[in-house]
N, C-alpha and C. Protein backbone atom coordinates (compact mmCIF):
# COMPACT_ATOMS: atom_id res chain seq x y z
N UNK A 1 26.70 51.04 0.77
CA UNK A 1 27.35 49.99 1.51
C UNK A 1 26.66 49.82 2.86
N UNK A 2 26.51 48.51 3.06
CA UNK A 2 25.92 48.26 4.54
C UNK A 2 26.32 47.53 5.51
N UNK A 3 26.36 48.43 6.62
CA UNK A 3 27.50 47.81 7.60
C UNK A 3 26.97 47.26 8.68
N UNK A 4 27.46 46.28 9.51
CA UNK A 4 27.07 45.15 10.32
C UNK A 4 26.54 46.53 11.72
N UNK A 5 25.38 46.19 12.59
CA UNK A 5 25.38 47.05 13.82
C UNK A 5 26.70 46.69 14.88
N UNK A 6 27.03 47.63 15.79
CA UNK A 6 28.29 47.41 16.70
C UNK A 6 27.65 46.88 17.68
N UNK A 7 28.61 45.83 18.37
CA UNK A 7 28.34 44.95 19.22
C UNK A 7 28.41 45.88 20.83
N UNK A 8 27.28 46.18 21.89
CA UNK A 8 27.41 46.69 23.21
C UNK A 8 28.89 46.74 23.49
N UNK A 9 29.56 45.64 23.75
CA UNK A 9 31.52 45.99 24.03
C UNK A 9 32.03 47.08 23.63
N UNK A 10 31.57 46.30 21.83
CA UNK A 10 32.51 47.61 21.25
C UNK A 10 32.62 48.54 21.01
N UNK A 11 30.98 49.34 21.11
CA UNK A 11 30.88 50.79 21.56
C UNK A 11 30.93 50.95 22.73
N UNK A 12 30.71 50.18 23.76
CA UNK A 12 31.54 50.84 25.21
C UNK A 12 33.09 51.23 25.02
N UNK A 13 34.01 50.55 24.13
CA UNK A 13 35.13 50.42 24.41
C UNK A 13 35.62 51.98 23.27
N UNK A 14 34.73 52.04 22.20
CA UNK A 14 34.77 53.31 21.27
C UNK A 14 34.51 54.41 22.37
N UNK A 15 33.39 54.31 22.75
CA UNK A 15 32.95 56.11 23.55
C UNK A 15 34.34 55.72 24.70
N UNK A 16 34.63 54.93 25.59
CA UNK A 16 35.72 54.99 26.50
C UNK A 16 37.21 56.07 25.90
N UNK A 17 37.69 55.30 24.68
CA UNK A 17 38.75 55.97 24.16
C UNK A 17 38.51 57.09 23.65
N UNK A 18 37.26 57.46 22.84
CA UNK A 18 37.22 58.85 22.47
C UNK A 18 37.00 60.05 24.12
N UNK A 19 36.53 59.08 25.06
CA UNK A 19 36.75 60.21 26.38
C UNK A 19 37.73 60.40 26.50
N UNK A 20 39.00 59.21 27.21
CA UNK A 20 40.27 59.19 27.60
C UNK A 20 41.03 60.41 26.63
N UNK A 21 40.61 60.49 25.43
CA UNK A 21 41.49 61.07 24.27
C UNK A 21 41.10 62.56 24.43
N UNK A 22 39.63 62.57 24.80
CA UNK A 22 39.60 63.94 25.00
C UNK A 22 40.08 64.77 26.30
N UNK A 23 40.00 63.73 27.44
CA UNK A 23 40.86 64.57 28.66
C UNK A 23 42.38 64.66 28.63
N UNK A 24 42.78 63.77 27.84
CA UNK A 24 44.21 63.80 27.13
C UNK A 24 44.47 64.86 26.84
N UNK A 25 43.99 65.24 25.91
CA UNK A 25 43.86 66.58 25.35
C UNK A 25 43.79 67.49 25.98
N UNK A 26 43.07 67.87 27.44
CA UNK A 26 42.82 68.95 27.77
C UNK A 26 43.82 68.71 28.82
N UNK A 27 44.80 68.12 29.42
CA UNK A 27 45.83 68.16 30.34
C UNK A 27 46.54 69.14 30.41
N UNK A 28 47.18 69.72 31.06
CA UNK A 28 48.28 70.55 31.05
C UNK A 28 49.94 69.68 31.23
N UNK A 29 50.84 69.62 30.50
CA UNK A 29 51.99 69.04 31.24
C UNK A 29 53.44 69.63 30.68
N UNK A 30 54.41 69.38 31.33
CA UNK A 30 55.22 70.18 31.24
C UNK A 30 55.89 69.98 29.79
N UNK A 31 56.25 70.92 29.46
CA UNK A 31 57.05 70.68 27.40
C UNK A 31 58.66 70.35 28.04
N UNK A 32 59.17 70.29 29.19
CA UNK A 32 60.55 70.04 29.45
C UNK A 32 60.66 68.44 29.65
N UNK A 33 59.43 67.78 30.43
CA UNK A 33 60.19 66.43 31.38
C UNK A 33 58.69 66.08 30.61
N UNK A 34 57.39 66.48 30.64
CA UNK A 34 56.11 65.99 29.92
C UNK A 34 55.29 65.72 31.23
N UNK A 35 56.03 65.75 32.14
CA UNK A 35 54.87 65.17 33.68
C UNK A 35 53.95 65.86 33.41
N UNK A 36 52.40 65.60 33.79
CA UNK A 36 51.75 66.19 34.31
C UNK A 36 51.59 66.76 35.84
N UNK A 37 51.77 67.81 35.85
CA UNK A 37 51.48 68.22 37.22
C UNK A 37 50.00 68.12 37.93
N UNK A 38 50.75 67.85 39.39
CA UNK A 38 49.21 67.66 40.28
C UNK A 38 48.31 68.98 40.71
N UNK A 39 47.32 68.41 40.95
CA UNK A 39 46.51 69.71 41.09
C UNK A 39 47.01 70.23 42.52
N UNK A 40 46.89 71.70 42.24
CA UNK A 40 47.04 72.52 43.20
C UNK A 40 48.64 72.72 42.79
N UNK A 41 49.26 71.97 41.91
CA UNK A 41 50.95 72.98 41.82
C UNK A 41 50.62 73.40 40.76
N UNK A 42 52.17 74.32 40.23
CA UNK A 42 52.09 75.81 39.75
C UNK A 42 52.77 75.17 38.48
N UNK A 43 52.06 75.81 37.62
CA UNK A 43 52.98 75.77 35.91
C UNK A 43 53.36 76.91 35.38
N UNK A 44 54.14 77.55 35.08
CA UNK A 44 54.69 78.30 34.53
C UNK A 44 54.85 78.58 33.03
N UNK A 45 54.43 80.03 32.37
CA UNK A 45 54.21 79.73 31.01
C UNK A 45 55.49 80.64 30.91
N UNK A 46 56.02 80.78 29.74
CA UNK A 46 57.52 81.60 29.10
C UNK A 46 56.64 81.38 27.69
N UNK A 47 57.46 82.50 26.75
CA UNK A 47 57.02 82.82 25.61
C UNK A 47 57.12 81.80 24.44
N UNK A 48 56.34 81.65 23.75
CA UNK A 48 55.96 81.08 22.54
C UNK A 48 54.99 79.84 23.32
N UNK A 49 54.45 80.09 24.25
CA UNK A 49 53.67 79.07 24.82
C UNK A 49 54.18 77.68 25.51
N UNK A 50 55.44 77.89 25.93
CA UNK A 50 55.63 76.78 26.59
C UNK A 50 55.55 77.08 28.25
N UNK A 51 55.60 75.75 28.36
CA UNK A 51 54.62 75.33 29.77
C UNK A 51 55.86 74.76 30.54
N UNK A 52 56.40 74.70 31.96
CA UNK A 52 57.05 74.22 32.71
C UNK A 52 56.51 74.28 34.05
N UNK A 53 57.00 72.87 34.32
CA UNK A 53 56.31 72.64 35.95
C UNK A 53 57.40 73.15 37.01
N UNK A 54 57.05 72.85 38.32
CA UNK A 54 57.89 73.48 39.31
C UNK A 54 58.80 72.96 39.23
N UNK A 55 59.66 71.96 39.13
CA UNK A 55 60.58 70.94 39.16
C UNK A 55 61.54 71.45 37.86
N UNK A 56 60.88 71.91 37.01
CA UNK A 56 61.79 72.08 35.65
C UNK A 56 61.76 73.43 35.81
N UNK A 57 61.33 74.43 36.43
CA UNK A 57 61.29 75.57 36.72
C UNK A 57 62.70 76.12 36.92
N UNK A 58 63.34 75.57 37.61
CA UNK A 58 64.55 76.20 38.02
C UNK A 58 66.15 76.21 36.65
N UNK A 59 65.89 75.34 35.81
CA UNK A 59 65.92 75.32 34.48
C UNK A 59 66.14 76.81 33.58
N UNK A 60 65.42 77.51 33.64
CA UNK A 60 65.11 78.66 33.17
C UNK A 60 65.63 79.61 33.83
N UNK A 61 66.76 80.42 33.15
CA UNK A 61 67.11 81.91 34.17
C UNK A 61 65.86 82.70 33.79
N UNK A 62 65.24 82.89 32.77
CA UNK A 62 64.19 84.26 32.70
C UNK A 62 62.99 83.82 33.55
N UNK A 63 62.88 85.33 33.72
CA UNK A 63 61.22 84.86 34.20
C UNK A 63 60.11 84.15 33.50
N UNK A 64 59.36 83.63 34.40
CA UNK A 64 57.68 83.53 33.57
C UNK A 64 56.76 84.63 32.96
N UNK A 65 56.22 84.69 31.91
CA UNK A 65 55.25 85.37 32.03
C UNK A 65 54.24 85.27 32.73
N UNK A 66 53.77 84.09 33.29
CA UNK A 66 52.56 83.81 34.09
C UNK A 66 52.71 82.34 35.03
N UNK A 67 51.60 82.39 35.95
CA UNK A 67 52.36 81.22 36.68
C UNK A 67 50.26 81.02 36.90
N UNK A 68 50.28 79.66 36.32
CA UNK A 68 48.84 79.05 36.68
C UNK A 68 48.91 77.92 37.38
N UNK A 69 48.01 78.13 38.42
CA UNK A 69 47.91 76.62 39.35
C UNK A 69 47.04 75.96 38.64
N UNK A 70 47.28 74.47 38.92
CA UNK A 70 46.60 73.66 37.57
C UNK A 70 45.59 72.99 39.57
N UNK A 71 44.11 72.87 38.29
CA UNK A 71 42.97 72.77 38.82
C UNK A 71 42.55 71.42 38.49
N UNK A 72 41.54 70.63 39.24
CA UNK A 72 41.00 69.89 39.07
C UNK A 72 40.24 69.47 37.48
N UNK A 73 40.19 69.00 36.80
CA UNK A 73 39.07 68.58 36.01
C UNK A 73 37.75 69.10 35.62
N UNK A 74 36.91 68.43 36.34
CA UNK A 74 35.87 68.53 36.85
C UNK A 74 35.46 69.90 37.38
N UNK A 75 36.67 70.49 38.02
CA UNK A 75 36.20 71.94 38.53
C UNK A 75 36.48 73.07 37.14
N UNK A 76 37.29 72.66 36.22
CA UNK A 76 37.00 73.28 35.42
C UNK A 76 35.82 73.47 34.42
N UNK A 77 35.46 72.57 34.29
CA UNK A 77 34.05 71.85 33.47
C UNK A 77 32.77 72.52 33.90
N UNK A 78 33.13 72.65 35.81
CA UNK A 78 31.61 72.89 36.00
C UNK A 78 31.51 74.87 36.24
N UNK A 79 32.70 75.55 35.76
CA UNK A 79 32.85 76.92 35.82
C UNK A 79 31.45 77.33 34.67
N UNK A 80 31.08 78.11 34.94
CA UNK A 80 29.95 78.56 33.30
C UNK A 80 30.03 80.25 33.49
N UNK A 81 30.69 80.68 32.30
CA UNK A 81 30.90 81.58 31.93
C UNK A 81 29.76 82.32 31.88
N UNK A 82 29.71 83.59 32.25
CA UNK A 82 28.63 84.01 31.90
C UNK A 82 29.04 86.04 31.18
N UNK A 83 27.39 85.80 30.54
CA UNK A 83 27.83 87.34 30.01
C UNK A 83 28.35 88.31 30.92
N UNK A 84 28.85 89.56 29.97
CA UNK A 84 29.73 90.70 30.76
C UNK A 84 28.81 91.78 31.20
N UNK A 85 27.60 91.22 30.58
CA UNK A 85 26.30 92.31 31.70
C UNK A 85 25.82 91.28 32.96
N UNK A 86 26.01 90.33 32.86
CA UNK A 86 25.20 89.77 34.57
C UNK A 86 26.71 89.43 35.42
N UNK A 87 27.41 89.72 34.75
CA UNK A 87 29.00 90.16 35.88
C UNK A 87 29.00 91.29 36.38
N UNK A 88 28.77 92.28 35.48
CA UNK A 88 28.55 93.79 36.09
C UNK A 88 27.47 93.56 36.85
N UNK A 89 26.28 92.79 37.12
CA UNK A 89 25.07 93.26 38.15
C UNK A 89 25.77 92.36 39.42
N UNK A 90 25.79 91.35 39.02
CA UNK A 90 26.41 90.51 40.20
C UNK A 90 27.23 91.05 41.35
């Protein structure tokens, strides 16, 4: 089967949504209210993996297991992991 080439638009408008969809994806937001929280506030994880922001925080008598400040984007992206021997020399 042979298919017509895509018109400049409409692969701008394809790669656009497959980005949007992928930072979608990598958001953090709360499983109580769904906000996303802003960078630099605190999310709170409780067991079986749910996520609550500061606002829905008070919600919960138990503690957190963990409390992560949610980061920029971009600053996560540009972190590069590196092996567990040039951490030890470093």
């Amino acid at each position: 089967m042979r298919r017509e080439p895509i018109s400049e638009p409409d692969l701008e408008r394809h790669l656009l949504r497959i980005g949007v969809s992928s930072l979608h994806a990598e958001r953090l937001c709360c499983d109580r209210c769904g906000r996303t929280p802003l960078v630099g506030e605190v999310v709170y994880r409780y067991a079986r993996d749910r996520k609550l922001c500061a606002l829905c925080r008070p919600s919960r008598k138990e503690q957190p297991i963990a409390t992560v400040p949610v980061r920029h984007g971009e600053e996560i992206r540009a972190q590069r992991l590196r092996p567990a021997a040039d951490r030890d020399i470093a």
